[in-house]
C-alpha atoms as a PDB file:
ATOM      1  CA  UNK A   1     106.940   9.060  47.783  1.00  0.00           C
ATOM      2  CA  UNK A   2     107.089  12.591  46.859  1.00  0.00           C
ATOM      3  CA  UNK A   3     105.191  14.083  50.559  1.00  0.00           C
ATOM      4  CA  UNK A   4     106.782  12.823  53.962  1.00  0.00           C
ATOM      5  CA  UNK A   5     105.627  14.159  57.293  1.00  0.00           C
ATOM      6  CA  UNK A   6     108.088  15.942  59.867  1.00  0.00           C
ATOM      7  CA  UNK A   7     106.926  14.786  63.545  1.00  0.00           C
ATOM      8  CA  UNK A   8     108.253  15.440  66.149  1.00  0.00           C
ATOM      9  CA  UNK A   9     109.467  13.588  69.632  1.00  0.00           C
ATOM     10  CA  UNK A  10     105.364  13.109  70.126  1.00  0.00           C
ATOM     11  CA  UNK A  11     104.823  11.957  66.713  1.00  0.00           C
ATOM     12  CA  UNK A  12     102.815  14.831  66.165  1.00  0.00           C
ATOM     13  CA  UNK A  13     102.859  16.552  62.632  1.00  0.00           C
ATOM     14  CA  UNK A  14     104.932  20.150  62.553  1.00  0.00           C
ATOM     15  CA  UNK A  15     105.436  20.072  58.989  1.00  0.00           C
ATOM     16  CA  UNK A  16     105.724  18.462  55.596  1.00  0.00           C
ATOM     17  CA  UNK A  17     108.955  18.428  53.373  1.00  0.00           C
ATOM     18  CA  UNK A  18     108.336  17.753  49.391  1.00  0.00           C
ATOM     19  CA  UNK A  19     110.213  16.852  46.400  1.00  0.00           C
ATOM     20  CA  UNK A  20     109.537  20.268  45.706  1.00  0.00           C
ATOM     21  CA  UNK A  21     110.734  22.159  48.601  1.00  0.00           C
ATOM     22  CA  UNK A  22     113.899  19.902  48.168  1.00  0.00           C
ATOM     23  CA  UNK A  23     114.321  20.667  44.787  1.00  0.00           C
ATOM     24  CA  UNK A  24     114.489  23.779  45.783  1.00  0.00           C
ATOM     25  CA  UNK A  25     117.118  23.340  48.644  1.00  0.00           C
ATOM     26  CA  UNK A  26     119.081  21.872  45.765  1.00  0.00           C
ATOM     27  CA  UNK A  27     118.954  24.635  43.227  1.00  0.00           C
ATOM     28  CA  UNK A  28     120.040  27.411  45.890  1.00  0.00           C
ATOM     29  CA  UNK A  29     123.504  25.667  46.773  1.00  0.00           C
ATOM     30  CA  UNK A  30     124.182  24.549  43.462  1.00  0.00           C
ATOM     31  CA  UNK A  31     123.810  27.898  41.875  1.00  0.00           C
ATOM     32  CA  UNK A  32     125.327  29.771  44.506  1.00  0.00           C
ATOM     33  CA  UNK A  33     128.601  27.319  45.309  1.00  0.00           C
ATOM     34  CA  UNK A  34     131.362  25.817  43.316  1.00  0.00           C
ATOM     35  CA  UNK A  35     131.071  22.543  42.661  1.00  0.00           C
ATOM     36  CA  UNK A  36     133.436  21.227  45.116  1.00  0.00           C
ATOM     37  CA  UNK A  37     131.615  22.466  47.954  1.00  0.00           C
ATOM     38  CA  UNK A  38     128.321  21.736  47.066  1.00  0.00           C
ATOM     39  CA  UNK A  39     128.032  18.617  48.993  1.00  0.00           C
ATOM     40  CA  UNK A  40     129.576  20.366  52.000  1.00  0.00           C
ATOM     41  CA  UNK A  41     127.070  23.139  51.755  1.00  0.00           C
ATOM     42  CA  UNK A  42     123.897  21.185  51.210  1.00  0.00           C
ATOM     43  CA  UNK A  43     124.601  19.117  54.502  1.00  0.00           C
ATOM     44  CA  UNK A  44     124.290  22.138  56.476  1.00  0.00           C
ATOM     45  CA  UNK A  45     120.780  22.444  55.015  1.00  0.00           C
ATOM     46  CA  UNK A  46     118.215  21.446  57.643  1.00  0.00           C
ATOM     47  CA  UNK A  47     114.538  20.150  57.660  1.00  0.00           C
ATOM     48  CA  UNK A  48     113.048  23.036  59.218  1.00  0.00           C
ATOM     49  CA  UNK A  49     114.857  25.319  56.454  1.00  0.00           C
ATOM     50  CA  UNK A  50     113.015  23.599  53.800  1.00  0.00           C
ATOM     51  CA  UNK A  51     109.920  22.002  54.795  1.00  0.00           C
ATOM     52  CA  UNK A  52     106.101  23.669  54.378  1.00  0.00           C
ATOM     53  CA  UNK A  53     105.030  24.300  58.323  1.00  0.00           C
ATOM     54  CA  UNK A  54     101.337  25.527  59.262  1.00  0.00           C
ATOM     55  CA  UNK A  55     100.103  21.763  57.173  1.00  0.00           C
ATOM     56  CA  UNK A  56      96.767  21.744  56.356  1.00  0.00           C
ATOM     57  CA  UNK A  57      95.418  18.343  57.096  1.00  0.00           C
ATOM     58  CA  UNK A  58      92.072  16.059  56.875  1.00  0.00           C
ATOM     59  CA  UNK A  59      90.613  13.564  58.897  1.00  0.00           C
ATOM     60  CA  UNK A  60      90.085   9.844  58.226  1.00  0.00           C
ATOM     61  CA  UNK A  61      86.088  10.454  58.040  1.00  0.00           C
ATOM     62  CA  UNK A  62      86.810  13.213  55.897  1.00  0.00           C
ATOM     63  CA  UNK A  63      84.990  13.354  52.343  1.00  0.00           C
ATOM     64  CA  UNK A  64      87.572  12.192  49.305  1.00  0.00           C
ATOM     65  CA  UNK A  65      85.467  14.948  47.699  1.00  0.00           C
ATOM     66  CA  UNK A  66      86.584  18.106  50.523  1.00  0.00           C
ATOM     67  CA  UNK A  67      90.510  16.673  50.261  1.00  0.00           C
ATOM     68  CA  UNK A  68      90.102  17.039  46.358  1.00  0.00           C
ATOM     69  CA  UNK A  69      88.425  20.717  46.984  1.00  0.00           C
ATOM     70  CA  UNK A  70      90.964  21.634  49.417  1.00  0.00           C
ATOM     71  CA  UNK A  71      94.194  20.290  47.228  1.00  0.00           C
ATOM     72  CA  UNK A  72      92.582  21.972  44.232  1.00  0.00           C
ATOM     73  CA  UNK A  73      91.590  25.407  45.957  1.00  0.00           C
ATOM     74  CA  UNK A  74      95.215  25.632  47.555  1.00  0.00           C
ATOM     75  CA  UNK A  75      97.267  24.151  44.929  1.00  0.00           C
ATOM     76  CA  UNK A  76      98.519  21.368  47.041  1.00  0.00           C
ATOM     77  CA  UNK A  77      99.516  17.891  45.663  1.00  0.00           C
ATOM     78  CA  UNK A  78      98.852  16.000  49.278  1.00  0.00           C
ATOM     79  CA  UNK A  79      96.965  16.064  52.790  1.00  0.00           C
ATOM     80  CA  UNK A  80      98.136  14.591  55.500  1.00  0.00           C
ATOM     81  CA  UNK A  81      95.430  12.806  57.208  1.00  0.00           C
ATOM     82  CA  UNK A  82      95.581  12.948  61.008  1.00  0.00           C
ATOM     83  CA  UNK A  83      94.336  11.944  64.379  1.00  0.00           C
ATOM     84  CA  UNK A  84      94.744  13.390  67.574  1.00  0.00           C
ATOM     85  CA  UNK A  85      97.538  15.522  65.552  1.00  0.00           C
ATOM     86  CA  UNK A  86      99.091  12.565  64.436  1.00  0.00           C
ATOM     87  CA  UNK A  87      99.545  11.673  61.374  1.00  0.00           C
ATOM     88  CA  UNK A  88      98.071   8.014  60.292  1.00  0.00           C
ATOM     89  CA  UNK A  89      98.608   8.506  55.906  1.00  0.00           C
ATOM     90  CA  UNK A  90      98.857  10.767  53.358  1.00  0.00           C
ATOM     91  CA  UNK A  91      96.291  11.334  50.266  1.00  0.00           C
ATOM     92  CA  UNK A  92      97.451  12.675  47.458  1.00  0.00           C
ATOM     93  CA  UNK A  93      95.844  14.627  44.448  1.00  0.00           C
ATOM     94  CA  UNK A  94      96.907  10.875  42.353  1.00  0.00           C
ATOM     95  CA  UNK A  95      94.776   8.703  44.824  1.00  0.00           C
ATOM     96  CA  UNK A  96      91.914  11.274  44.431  1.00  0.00           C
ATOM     97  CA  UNK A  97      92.176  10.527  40.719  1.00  0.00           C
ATOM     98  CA  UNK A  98      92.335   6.978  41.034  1.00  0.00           C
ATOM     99  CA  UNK A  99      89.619   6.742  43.421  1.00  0.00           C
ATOM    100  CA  UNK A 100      87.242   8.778  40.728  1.00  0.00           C
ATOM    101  CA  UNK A 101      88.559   6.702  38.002  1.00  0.00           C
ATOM    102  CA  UNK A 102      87.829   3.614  39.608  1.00  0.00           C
ATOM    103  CA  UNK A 103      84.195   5.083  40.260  1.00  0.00           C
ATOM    104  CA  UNK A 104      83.572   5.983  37.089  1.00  0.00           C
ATOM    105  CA  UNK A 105      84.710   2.515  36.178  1.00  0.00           C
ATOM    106  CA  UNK A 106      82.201   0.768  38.065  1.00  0.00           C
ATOM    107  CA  UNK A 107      79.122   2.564  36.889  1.00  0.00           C
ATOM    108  CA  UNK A 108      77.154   0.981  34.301  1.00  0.00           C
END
């Protein structure tokens, strides 16, 4: 999975870390330290450092077509959907396609 949710001791969503934004945690350290103390220095890297805060989220009765407007129009690759703040799955920009693939595979 390249999206996980950060909760927190409520289970409620205060962020979302990424392959991305750990890519990125990776990069830093390794051009910035020798190589011996590269795995020193990436264990003092912490969530909150590197995850996306401020998530912007759906709803389960959301439309498939407002996620796919909102992941397009921000350049995001996932939503979290949520309820009551906490988070219950994640769609991402390849179950959009999937799901319009599969619709265009049942029409006649």
């Amino acid at each position: 999975m390249r999206h996980r949710p950060v909760i927190d001791a409520d289970r409620r969503l205060v962020g979302l870390v990424t392959d991305h934004d750990l890519r990125q945690a990776l990069l830093g350290p390794a051009a910035e330290e020798p190589a011996g103390v590269l795995v020193e220095a990436l264990g003092r890297v912490r969530v909150n450092e590197v995850m996306t805060w401020g998530v912007v989220t759906v709803g389960p009765a959301s439309e498939l077509r407002q996620a796919a407007r909102i992941m397009r129009e921000r350049g995001l690759g996932a939503l979290p959907v949520v309820t009551e703040g906490r988070v219950i799955g994640i769609v991402t920009a390849t179950d959009v396609i999937g799901a319009l693939v599969g619709q265009a595979a049942r029409r006649p």
